[in-house]
N, C-alpha and C. Protein backbone atom coordinates (compact mmCIF):
# COMPACT_ATOMS: atom_id res chain seq x y z
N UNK A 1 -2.01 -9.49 -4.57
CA UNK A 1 -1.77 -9.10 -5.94
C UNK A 1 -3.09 -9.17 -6.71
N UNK A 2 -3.56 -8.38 -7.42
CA UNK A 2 -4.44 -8.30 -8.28
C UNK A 2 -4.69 -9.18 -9.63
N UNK A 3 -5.93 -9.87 -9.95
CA UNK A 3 -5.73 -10.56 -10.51
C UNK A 3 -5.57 -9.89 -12.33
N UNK A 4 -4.81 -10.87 -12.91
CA UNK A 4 -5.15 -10.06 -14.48
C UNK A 4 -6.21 -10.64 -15.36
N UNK A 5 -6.29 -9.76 -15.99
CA UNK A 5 -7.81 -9.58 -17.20
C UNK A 5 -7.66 -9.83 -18.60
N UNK A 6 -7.28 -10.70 -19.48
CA UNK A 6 -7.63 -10.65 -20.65
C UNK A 6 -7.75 -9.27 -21.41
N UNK A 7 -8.12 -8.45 -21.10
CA UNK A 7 -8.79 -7.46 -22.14
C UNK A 7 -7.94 -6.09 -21.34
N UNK A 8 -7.25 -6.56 -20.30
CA UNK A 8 -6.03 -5.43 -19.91
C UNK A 8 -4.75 -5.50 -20.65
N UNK A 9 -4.48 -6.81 -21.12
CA UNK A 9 -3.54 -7.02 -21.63
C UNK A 9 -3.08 -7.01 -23.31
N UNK A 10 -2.01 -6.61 -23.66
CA UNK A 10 -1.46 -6.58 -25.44
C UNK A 10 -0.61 -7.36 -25.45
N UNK A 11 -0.17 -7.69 -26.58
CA UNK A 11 0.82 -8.88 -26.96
C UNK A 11 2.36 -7.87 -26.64
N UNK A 12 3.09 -8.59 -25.84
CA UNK A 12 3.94 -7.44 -25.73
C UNK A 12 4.16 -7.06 -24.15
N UNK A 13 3.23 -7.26 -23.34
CA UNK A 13 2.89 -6.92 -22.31
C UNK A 13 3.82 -7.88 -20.82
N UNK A 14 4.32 -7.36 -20.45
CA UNK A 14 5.39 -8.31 -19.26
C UNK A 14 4.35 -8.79 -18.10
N UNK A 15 4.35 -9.65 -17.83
CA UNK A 15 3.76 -10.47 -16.75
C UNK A 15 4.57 -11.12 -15.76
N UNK A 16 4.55 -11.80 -14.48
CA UNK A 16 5.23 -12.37 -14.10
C UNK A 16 4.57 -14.06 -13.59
N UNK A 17 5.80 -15.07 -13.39
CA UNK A 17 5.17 -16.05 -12.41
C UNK A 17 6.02 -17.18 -12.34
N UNK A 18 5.68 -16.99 -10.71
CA UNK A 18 7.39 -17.35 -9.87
C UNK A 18 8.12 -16.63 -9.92
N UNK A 19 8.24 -15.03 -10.19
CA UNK A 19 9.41 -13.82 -10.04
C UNK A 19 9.96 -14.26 -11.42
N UNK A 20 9.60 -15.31 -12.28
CA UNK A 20 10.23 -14.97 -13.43
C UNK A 20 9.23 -13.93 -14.59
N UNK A 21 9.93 -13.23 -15.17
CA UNK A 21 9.22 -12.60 -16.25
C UNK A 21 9.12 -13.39 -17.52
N UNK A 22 7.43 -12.82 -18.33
CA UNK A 22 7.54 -13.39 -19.48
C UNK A 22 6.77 -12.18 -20.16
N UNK A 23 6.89 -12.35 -21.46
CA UNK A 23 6.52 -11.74 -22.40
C UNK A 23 5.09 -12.05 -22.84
N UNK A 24 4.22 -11.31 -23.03
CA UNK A 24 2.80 -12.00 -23.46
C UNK A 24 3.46 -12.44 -25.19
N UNK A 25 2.88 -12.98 -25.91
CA UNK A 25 2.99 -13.33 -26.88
C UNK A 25 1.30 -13.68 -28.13
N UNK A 26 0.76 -14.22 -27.75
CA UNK A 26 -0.74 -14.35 -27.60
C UNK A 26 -1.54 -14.18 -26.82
N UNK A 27 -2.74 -14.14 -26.66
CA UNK A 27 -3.67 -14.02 -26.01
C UNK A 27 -5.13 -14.33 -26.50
N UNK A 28 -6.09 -14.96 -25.56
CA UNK A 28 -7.40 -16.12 -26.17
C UNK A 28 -7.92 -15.72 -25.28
N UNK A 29 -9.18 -15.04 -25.26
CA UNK A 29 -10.25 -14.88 -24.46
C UNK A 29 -11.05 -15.88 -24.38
N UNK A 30 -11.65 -16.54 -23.05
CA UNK A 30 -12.03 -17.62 -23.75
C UNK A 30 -13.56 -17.26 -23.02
N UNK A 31 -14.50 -17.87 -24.04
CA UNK A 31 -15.79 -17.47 -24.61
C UNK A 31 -16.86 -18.34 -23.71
N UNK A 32 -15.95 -19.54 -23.18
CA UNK A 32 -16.53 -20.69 -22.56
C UNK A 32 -16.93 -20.60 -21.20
N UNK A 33 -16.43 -19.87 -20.85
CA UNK A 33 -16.12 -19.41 -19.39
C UNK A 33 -17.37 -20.42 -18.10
N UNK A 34 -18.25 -20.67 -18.53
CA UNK A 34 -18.90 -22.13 -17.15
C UNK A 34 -18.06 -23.07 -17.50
N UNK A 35 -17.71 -23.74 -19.02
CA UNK A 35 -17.48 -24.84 -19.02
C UNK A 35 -15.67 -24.79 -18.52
N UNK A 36 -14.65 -23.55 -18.39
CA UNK A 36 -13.98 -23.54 -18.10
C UNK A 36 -13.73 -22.62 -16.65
N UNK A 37 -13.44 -22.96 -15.39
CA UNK A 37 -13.52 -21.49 -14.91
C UNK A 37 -12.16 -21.06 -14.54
N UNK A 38 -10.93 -21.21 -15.13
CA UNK A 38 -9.94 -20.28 -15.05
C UNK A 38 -9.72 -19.43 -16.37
N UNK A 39 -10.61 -19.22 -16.79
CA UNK A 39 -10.95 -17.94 -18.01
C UNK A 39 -9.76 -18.14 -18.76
N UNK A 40 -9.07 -17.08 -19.23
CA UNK A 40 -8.47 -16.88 -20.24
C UNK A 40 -7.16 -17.33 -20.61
N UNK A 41 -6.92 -17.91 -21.72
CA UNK A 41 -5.34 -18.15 -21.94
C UNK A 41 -4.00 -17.41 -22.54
N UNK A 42 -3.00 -17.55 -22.66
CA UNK A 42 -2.39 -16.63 -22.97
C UNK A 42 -0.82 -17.71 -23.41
N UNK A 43 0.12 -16.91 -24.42
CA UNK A 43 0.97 -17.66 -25.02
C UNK A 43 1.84 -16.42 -24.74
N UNK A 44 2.74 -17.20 -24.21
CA UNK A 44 4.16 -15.84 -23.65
C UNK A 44 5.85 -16.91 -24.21
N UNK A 45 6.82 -15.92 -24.25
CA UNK A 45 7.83 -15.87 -24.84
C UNK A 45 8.95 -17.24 -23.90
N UNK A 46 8.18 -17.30 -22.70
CA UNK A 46 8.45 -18.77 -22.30
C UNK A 46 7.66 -20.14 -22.26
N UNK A 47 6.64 -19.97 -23.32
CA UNK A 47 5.68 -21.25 -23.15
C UNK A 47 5.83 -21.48 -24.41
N UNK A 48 5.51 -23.21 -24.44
CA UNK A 48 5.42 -23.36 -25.61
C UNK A 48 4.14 -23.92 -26.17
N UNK A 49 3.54 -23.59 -25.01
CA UNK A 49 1.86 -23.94 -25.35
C UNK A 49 0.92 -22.59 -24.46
N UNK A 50 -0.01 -22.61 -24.81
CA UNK A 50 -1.37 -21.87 -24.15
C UNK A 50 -1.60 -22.32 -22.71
N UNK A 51 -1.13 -21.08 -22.12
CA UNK A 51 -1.42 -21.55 -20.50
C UNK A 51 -2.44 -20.90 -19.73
N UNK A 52 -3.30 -21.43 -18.59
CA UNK A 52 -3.87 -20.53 -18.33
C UNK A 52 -3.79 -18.65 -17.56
N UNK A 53 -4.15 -17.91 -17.96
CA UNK A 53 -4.17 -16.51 -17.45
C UNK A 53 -3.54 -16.35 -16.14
N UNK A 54 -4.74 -17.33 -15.49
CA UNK A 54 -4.82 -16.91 -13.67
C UNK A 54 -3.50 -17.34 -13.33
N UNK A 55 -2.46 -17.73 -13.59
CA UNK A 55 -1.04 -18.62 -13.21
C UNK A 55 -0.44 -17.50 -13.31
N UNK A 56 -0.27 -16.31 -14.06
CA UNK A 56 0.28 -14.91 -13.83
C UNK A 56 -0.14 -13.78 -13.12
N UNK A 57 1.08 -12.85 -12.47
CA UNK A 57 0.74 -12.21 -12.05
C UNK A 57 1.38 -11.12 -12.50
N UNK A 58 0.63 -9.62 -12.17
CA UNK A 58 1.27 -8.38 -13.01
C UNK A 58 2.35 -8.30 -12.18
N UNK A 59 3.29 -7.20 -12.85
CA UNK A 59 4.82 -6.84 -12.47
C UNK A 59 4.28 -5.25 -12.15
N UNK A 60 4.72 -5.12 -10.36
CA UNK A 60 4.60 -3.94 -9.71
C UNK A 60 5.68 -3.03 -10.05
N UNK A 61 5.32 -1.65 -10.43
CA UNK A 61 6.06 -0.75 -11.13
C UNK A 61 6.91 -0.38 -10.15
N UNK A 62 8.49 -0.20 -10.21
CA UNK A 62 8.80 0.07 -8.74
C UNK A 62 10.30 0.98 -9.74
N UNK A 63 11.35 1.40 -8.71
CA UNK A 63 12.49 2.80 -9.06
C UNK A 63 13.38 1.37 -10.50
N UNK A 64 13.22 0.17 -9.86
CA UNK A 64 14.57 -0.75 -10.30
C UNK A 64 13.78 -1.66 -11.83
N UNK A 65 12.07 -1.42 -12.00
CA UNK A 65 11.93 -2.07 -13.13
C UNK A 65 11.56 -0.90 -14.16
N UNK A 66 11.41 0.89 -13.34
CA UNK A 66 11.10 1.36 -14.66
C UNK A 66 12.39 1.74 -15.30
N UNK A 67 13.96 1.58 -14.39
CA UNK A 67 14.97 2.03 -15.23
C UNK A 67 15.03 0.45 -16.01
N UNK A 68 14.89 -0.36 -16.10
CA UNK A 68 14.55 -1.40 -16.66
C UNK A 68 13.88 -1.56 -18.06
N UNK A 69 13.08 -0.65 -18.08
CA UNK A 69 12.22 -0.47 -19.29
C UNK A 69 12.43 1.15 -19.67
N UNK A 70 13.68 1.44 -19.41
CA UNK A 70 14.65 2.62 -20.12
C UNK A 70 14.09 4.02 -19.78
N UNK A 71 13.31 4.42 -18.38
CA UNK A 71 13.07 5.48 -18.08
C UNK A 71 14.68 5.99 -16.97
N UNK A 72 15.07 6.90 -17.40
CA UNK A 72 16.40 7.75 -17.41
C UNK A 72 15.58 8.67 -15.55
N UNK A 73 16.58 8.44 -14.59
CA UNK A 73 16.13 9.45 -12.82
C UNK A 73 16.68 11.21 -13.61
N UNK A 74 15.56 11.51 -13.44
CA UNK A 74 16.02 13.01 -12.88
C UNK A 74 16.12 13.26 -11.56
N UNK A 75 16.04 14.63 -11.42
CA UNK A 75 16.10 15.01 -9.56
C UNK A 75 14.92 14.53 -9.26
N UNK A 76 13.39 14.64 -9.55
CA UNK A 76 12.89 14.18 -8.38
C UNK A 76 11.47 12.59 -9.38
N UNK A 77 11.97 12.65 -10.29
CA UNK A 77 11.21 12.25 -11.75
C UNK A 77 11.73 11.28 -12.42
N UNK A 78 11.21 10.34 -13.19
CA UNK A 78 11.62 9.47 -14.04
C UNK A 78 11.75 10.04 -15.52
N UNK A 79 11.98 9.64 -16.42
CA UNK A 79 11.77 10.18 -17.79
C UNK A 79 12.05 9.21 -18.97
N UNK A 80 11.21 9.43 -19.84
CA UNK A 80 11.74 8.75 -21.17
C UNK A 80 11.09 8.97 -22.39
N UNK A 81 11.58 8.52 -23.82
CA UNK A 81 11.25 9.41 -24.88
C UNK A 81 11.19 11.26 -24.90
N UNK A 82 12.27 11.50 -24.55
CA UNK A 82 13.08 13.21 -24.49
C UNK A 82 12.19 13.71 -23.86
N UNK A 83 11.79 13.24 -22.66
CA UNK A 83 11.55 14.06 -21.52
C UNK A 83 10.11 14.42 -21.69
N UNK A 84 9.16 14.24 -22.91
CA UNK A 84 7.86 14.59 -22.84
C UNK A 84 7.14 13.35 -22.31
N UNK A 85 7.46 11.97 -21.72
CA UNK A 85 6.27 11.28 -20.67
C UNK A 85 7.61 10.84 -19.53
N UNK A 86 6.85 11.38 -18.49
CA UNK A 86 7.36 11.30 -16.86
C UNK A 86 6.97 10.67 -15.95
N UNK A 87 7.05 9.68 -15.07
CA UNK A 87 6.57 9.37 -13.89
C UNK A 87 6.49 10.23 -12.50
N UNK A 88 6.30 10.01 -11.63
CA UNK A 88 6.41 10.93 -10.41
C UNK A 88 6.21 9.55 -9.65
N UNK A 89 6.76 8.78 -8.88
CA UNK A 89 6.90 8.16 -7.76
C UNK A 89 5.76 8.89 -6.68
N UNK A 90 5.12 7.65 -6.15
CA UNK A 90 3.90 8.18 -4.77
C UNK A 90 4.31 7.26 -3.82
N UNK A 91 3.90 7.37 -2.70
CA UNK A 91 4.58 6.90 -1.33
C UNK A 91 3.78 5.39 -1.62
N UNK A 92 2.66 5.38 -1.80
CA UNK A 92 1.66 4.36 -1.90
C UNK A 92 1.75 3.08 -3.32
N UNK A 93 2.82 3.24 -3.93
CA UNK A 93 3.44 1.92 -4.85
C UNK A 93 2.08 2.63 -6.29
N UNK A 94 1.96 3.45 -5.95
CA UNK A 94 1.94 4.37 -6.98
C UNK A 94 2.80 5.01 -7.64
N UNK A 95 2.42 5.32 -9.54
CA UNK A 95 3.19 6.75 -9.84
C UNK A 95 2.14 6.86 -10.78
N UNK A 96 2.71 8.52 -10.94
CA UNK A 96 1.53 9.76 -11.31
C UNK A 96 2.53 9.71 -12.94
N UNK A 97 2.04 9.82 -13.82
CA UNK A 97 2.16 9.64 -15.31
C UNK A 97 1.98 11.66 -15.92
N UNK A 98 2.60 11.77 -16.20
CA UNK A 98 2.52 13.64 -16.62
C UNK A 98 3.30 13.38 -18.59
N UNK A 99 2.45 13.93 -19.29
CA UNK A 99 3.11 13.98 -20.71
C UNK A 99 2.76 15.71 -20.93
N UNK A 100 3.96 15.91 -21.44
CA UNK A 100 4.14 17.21 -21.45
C UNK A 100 3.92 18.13 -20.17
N UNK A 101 4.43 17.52 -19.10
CA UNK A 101 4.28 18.65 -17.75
C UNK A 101 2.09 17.75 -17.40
N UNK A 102 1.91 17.52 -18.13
CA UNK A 102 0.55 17.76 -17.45
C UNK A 102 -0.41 16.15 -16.84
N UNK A 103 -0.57 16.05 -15.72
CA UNK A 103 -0.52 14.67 -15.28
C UNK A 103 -1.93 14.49 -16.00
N UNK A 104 -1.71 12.85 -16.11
CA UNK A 104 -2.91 12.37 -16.76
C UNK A 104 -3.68 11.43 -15.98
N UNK A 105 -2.55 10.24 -15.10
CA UNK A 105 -3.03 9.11 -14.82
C UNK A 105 -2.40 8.67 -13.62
N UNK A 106 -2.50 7.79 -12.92
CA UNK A 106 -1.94 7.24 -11.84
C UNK A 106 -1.95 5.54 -12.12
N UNK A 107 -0.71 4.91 -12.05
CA UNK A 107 -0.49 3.43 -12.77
C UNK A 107 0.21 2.46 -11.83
N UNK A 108 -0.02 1.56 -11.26
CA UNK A 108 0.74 0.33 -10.56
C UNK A 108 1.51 -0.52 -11.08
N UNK A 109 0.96 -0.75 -12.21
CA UNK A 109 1.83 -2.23 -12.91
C UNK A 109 2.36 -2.01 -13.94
N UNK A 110 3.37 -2.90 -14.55
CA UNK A 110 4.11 -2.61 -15.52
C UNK A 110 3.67 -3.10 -16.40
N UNK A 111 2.35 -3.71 -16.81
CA UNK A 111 1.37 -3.34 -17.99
C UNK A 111 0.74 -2.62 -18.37
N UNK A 112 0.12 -1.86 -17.36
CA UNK A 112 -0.18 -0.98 -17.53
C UNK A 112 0.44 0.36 -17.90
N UNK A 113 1.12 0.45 -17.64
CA UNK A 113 2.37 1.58 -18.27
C UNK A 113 2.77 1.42 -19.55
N UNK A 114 2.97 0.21 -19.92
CA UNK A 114 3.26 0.09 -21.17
C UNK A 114 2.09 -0.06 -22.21
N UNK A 115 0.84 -0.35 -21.79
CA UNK A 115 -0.08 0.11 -22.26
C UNK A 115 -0.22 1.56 -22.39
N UNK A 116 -0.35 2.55 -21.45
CA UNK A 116 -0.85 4.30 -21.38
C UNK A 116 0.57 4.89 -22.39
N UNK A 117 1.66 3.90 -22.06
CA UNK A 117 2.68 4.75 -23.01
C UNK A 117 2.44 4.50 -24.37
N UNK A 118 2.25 3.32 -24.80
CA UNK A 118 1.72 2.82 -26.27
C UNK A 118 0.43 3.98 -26.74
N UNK A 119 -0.51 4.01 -26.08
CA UNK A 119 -1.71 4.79 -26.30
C UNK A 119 -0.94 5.93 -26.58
N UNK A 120 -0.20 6.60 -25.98
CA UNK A 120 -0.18 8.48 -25.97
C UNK A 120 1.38 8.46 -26.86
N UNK A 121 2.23 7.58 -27.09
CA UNK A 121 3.16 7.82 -27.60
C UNK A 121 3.25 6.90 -29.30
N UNK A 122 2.69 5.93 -29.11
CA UNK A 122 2.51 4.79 -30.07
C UNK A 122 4.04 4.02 -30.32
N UNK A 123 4.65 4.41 -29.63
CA UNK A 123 6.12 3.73 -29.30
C UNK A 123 5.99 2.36 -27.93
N UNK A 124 6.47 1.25 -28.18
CA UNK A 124 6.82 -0.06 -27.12
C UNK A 124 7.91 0.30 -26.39
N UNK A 125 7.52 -0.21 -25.16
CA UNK A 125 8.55 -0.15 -23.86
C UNK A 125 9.06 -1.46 -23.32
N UNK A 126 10.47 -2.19 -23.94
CA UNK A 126 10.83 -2.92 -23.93
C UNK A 126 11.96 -3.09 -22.37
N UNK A 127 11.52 -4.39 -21.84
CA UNK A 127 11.70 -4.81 -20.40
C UNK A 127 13.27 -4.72 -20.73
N UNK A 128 14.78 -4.58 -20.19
CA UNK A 128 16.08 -4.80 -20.40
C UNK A 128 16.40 -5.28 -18.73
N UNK A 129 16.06 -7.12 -18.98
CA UNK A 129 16.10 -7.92 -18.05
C UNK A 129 17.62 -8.17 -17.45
N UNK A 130 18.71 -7.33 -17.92
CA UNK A 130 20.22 -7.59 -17.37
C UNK A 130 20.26 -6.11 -17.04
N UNK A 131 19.72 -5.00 -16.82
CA UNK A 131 19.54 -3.70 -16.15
C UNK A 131 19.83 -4.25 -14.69
């Protein structure tokens, strides 16, 4: 699993650790970085303090977490917000991102998605953890 970055992440952003999900909530870059070396901290919707970064791991985009975060199967496609941003599923734990028919990006994690969708739509993609 890839590690996460501080400066990949928004408040808002789903993470995982131990297969449980959390919500980012804050986030602290931290500036110190010799005198500390697990870098950055972060405050999520199950902590009640500042924990470190490296203890999470991203959430792999897969068919069962993007209907999760309310993308609707077509025949061969995902969809959501009326059909103008789409996924396309790749054999390789990839998917190909198309807004308006026209692909833009290729995305793994489910921060990242909810990042590229925030950017191009300015609408949040909220996790629905009983899906």
């Amino acid at each position: 699993m890839e590690k996460l970055n501080s400066s990949d992440l928004m408040t808002g952003n789903y993470i995982q650790k131990d297969g449980i999900i959390h919500q980012v909530t804050s986030i602290v870059d931290n500036q110190n970085k010799k005198k500390h070396k697990a870098s950055d901290i972060i405050k999520t919707d199950k902590t009640s303090e500042y924990v470190f970064l490296n203890h999470f791991e991203p959430i792999l985009i897969t068919k069962d977490n993007i209907k999760k975060i309310g993308f609707h199967k077509l025949i061969t496609s995902y969809s959501i917000n009326e059909g103008e941003y789409n996924l396309d599923i790749i054999t390789n734990g990839l998917v190909k991102v198309r807004i308006h028919g026209q692909e833009i990006t290729e995305l793994k994690y489910i921060h990242e998605l909810q990042n590229n969708f925030y950017w191009n739509t300015r609408k949040k993609l909220i996790f629905n953890k009983k899906k």
